[in-house]
PDB file of N, CA and C in Angstrom:
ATOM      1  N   UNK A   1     -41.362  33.132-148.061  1.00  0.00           N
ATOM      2  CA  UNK A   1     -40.829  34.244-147.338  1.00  0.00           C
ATOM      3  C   UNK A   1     -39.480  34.607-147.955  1.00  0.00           C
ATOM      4  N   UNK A   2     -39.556  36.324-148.546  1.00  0.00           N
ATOM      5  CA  UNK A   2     -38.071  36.386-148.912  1.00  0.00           C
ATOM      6  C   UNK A   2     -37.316  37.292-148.018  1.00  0.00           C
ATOM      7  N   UNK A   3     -38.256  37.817-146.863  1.00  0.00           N
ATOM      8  CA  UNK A   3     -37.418  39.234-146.522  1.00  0.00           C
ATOM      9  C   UNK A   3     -38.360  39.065-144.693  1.00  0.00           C
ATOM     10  N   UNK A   4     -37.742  39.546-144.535  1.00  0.00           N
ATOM     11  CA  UNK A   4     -38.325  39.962-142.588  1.00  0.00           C
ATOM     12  C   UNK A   4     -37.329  41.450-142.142  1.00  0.00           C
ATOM     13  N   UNK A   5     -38.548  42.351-142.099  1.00  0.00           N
ATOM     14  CA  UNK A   5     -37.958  43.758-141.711  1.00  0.00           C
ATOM     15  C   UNK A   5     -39.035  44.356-141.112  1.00  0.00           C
ATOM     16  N   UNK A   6     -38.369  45.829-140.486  1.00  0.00           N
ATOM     17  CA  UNK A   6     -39.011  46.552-140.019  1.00  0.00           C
ATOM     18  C   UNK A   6     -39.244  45.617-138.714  1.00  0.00           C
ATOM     19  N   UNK A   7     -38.381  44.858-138.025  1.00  0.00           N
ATOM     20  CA  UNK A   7     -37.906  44.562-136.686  1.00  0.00           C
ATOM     21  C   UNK A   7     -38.087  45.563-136.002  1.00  0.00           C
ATOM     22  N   UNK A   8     -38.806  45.387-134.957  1.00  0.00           N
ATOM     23  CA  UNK A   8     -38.532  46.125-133.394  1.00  0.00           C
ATOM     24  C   UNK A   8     -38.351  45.240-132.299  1.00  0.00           C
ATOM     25  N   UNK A   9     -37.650  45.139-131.236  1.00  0.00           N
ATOM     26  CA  UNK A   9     -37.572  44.546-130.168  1.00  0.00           C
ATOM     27  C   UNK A   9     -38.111  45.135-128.611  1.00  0.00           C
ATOM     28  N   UNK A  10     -38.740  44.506-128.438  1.00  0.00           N
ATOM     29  CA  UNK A  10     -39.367  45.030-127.264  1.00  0.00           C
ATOM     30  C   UNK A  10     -38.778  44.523-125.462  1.00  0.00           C
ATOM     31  N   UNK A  11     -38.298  44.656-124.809  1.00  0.00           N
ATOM     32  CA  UNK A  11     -37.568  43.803-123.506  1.00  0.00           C
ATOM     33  C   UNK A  11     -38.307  43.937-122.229  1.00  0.00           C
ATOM     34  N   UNK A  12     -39.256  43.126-121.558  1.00  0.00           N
ATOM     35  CA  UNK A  12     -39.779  42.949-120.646  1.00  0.00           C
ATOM     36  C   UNK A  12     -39.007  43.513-119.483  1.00  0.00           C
ATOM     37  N   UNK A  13     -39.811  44.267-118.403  1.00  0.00           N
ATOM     38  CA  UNK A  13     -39.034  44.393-117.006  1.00  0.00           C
ATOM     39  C   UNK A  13     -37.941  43.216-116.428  1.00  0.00           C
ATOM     40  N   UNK A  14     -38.996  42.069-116.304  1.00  0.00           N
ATOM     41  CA  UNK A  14     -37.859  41.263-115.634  1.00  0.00           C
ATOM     42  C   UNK A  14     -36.567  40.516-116.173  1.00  0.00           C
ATOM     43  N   UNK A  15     -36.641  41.076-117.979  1.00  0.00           N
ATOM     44  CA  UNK A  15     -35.527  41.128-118.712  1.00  0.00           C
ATOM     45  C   UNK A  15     -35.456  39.387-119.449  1.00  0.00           C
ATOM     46  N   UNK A  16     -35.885  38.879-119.194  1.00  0.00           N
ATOM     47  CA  UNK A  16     -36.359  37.274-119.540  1.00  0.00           C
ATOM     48  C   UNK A  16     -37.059  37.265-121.131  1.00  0.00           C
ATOM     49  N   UNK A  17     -38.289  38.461-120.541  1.00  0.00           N
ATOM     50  CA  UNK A  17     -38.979  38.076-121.899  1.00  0.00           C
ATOM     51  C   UNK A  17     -38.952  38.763-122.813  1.00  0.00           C
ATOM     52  N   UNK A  18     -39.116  38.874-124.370  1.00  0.00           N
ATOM     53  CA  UNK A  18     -38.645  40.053-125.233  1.00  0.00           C
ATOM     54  C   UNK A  18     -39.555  39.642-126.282  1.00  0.00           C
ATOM     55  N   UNK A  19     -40.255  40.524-127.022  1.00  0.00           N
ATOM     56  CA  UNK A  19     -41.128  40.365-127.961  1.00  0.00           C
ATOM     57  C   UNK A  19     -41.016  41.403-129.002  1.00  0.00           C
ATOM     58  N   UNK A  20     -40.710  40.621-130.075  1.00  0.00           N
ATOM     59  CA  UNK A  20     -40.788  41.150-131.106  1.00  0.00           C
ATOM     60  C   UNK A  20     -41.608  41.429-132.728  1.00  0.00           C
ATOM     61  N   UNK A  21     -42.090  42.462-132.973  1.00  0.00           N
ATOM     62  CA  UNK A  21     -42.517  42.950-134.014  1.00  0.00           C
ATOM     63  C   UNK A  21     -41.776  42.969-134.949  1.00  0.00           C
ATOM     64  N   UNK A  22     -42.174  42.160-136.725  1.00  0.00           N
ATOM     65  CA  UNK A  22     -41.908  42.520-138.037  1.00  0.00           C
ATOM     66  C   UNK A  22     -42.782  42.179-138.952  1.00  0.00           C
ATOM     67  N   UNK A  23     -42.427  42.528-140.155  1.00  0.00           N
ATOM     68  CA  UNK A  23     -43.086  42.392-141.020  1.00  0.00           C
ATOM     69  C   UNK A  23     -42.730  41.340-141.565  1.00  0.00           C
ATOM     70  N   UNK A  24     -43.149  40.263-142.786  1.00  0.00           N
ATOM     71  CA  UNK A  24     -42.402  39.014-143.512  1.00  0.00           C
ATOM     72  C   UNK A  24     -42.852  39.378-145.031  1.00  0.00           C
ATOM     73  N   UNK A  25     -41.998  39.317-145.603  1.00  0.00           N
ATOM     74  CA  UNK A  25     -42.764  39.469-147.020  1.00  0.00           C
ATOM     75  C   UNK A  25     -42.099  38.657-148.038  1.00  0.00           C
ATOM     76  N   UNK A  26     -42.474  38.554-149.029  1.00  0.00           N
ATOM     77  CA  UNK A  26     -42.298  37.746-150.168  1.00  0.00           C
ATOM     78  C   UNK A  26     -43.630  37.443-151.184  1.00  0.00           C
ATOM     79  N   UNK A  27     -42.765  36.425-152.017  1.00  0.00           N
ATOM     80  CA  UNK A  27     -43.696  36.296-153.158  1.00  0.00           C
ATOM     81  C   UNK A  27     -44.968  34.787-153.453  1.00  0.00           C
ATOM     82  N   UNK A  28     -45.889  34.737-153.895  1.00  0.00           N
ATOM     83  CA  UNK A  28     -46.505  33.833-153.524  1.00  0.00           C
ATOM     84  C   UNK A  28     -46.437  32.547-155.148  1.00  0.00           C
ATOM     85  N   UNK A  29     -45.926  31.424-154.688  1.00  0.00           N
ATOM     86  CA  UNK A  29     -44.615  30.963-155.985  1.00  0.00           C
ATOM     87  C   UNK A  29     -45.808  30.703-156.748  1.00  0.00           C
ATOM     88  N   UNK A  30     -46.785  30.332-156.092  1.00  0.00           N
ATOM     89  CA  UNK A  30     -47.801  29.334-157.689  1.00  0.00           C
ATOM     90  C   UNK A  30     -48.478  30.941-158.179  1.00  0.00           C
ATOM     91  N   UNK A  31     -48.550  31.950-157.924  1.00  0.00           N
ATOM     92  CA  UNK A  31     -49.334  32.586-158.022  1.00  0.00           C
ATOM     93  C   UNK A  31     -49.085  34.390-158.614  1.00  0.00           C
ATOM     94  N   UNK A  32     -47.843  34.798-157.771  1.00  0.00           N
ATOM     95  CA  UNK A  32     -46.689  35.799-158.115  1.00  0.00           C
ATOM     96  C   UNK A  32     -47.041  36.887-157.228  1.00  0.00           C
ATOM     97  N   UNK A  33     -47.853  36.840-157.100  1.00  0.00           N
ATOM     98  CA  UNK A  33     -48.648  37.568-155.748  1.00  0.00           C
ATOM     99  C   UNK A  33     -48.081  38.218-154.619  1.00  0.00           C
ATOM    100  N   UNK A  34     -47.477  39.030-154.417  1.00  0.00           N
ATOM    101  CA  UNK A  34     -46.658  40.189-153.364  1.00  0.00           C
ATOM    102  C   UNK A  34     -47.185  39.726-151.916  1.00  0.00           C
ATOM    103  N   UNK A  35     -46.897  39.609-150.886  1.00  0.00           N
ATOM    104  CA  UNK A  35     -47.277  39.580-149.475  1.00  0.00           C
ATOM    105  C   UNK A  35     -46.371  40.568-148.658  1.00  0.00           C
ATOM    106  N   UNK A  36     -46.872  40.649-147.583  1.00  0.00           N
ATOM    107  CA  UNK A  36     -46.324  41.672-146.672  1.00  0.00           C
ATOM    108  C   UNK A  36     -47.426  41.602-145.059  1.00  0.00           C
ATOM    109  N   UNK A  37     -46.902  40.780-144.114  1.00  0.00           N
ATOM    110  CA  UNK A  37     -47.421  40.732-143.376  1.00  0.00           C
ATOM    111  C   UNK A  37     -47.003  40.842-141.772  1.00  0.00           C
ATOM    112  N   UNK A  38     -47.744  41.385-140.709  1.00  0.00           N
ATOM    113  CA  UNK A  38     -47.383  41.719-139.924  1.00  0.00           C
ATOM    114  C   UNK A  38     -47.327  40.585-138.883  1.00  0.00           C
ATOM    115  N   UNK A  39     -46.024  40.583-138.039  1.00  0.00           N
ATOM    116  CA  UNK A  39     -46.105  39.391-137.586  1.00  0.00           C
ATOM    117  C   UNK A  39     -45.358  39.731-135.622  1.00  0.00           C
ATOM    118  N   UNK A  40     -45.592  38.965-134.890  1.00  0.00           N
ATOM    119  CA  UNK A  40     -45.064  39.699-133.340  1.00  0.00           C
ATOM    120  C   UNK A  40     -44.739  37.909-132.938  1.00  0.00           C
ATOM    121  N   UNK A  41     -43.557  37.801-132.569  1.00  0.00           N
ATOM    122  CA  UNK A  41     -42.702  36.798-131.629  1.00  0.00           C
ATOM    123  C   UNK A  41     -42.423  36.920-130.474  1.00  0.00           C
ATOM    124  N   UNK A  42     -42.810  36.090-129.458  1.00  0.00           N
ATOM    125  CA  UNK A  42     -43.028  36.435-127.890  1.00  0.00           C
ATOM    126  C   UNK A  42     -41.621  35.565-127.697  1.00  0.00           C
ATOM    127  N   UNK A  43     -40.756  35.778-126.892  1.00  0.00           N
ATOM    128  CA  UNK A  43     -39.496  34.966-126.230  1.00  0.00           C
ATOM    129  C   UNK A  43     -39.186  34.674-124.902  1.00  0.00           C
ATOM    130  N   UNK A  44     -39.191  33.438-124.322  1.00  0.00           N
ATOM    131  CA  UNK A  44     -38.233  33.394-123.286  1.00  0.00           C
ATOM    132  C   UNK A  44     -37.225  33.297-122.944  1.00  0.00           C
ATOM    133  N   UNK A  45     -35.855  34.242-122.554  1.00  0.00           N
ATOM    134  CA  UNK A  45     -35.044  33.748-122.151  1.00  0.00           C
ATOM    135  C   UNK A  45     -34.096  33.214-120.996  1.00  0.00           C
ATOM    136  N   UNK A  46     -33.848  32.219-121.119  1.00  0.00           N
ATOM    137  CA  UNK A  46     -32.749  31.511-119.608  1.00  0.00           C
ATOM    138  C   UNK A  46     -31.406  31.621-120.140  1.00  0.00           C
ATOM    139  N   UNK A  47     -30.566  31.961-119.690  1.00  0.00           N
ATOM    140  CA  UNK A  47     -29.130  31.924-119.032  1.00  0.00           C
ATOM    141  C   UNK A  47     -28.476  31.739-120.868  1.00  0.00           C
ATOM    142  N   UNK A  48     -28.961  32.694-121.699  1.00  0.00           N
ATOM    143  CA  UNK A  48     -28.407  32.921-122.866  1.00  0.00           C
ATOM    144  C   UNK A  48     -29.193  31.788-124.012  1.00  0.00           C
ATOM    145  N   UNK A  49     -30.307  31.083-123.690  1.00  0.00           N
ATOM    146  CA  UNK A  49     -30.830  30.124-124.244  1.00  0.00           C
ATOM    147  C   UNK A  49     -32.626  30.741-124.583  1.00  0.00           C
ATOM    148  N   UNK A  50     -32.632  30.607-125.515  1.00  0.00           N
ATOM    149  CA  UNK A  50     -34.415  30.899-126.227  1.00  0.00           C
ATOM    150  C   UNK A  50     -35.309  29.199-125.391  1.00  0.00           C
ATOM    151  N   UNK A  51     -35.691  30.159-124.711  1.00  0.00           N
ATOM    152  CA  UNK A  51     -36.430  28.472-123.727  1.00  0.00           C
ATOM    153  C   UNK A  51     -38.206  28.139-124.004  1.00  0.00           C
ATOM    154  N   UNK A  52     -38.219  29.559-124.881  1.00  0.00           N
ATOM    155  CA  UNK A  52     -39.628  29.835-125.357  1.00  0.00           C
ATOM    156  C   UNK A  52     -39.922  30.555-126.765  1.00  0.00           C
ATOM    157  N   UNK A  53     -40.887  30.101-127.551  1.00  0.00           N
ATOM    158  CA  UNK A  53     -41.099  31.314-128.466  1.00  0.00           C
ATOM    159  C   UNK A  53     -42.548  30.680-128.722  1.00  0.00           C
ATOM    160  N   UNK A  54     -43.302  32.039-128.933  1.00  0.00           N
ATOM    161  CA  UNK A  54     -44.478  32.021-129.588  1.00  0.00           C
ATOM    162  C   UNK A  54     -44.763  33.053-130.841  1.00  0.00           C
ATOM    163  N   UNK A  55     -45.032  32.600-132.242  1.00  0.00           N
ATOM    164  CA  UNK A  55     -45.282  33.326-133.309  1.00  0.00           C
ATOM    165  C   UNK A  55     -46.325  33.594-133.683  1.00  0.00           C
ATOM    166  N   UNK A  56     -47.031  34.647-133.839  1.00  0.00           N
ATOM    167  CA  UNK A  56     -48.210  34.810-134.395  1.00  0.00           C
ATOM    168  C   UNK A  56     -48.333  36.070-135.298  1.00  0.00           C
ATOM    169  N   UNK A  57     -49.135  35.464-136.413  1.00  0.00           N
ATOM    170  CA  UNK A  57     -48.753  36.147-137.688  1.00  0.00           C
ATOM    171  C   UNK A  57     -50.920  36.213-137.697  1.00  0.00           C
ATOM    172  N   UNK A  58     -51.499  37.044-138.508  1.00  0.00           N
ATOM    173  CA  UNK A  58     -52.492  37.054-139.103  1.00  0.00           C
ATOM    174  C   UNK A  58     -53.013  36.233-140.171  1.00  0.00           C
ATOM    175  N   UNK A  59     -53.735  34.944-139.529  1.00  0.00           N
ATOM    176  CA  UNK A  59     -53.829  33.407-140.421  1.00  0.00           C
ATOM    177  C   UNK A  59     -55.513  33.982-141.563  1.00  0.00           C
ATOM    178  N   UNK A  60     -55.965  34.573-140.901  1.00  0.00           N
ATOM    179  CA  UNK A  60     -56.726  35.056-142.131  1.00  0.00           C
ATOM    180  C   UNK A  60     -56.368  35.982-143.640  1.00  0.00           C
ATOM    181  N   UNK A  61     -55.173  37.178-143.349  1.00  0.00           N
ATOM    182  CA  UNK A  61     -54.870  37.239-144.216  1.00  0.00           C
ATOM    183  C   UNK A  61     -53.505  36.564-145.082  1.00  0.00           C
ATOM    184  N   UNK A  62     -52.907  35.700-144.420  1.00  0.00           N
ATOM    185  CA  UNK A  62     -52.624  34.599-144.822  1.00  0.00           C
ATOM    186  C   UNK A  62     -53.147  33.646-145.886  1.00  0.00           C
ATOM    187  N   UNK A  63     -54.538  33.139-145.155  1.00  0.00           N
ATOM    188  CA  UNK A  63     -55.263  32.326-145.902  1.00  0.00           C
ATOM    189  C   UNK A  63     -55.719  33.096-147.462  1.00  0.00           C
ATOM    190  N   UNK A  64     -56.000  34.496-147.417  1.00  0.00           N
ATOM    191  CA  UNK A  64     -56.321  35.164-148.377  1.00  0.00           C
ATOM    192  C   UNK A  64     -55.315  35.330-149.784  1.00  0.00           C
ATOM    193  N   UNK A  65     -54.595  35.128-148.864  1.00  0.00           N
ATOM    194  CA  UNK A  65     -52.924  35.695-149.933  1.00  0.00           C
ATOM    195  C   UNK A  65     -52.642  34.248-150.993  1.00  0.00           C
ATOM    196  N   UNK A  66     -52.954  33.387-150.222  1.00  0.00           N
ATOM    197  CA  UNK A  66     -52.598  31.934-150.877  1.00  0.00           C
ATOM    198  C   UNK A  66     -54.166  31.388-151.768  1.00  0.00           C
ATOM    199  N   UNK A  67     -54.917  32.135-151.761  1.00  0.00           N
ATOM    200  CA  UNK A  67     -56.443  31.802-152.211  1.00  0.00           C
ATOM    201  C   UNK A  67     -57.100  31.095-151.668  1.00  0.00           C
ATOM    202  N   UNK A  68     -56.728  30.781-149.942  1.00  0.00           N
ATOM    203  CA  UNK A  68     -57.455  29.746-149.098  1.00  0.00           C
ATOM    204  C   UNK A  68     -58.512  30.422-147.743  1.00  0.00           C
ATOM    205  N   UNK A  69     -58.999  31.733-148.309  1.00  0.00           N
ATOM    206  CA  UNK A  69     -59.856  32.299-147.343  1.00  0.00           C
ATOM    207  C   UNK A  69     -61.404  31.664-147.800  1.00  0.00           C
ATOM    208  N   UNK A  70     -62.008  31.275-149.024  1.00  0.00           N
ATOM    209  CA  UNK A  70     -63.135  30.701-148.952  1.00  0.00           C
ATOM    210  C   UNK A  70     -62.961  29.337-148.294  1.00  0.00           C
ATOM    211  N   UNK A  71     -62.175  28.664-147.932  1.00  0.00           N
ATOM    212  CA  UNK A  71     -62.075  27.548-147.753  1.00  0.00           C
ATOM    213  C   UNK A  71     -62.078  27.712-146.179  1.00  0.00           C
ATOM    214  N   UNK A  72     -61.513  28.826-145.637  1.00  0.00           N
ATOM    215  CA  UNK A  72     -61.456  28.409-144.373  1.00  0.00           C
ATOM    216  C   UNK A  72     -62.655  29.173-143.865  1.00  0.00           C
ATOM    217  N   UNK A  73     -63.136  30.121-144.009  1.00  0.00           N
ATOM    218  CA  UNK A  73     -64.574  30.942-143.807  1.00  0.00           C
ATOM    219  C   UNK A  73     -65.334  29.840-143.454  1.00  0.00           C
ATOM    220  N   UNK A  74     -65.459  29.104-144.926  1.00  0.00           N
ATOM    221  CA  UNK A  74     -66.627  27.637-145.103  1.00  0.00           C
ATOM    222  C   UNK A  74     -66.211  26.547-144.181  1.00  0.00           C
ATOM    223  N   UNK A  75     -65.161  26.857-143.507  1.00  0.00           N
ATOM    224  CA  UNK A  75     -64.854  25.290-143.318  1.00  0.00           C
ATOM    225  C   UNK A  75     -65.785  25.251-141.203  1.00  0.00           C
ATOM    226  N   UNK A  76     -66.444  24.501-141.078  1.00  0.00           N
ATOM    227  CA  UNK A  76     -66.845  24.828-139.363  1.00  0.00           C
ATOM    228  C   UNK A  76     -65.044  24.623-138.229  1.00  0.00           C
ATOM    229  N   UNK A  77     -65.436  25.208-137.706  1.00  0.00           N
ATOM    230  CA  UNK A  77     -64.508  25.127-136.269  1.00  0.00           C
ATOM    231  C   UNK A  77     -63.859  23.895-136.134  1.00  0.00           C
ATOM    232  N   UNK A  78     -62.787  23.411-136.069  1.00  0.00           N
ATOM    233  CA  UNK A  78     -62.334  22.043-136.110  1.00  0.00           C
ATOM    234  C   UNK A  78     -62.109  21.318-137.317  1.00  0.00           C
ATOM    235  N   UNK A  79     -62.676  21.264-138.484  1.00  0.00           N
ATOM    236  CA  UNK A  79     -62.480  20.768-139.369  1.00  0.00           C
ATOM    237  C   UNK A  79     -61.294  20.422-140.209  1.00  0.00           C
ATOM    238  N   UNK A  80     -60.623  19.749-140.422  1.00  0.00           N
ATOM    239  CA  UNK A  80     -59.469  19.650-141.253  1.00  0.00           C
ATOM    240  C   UNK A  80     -59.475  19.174-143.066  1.00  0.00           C
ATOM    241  N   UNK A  81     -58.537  19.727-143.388  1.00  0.00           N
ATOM    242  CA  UNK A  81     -58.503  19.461-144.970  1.00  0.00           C
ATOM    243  C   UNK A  81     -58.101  17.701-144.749  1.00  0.00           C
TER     244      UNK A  81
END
């Protein structure tokens, strides 16, 4: 990852929770390979403290970018490397 932009912040009614949209991009080192991917961070906050976060980025084209989409297609449900 060399860059994270195109931030938006989003702020829940009850003002606690805030979720945010960006992009992450960079270069892929063994390979040279450009990425650019879209990514959304869910937050909780208490009394000026991050008491929560959830990240979720798109793990399939992920897996693609790094040359690990045949591997995970093939691989069954559960399986580990």
């Amino acid at each position: 990852m060399e860059r994270i932009h195109d931030v938006v912040v989003h702020r829940s009614v009850d003002g606690q929770v805030f979720t945010g949209e960006q992009i992450v991009s960079g270069t892929v080192t063994t390979t040279g390979a450009s990425f650019g991917f879209p990514g959304l961070l869910a937050l909780r906050v208490r009394d000026g403290h991050i008491t929560h976060v959830r990240d979720y980025m798109d793990g399939l084209r992920v897996a693609h970018t790094l040359g690990r989409l045949p591997a995970v297609v093939d691989s069954p449900a559960g399986d580990e490397d």
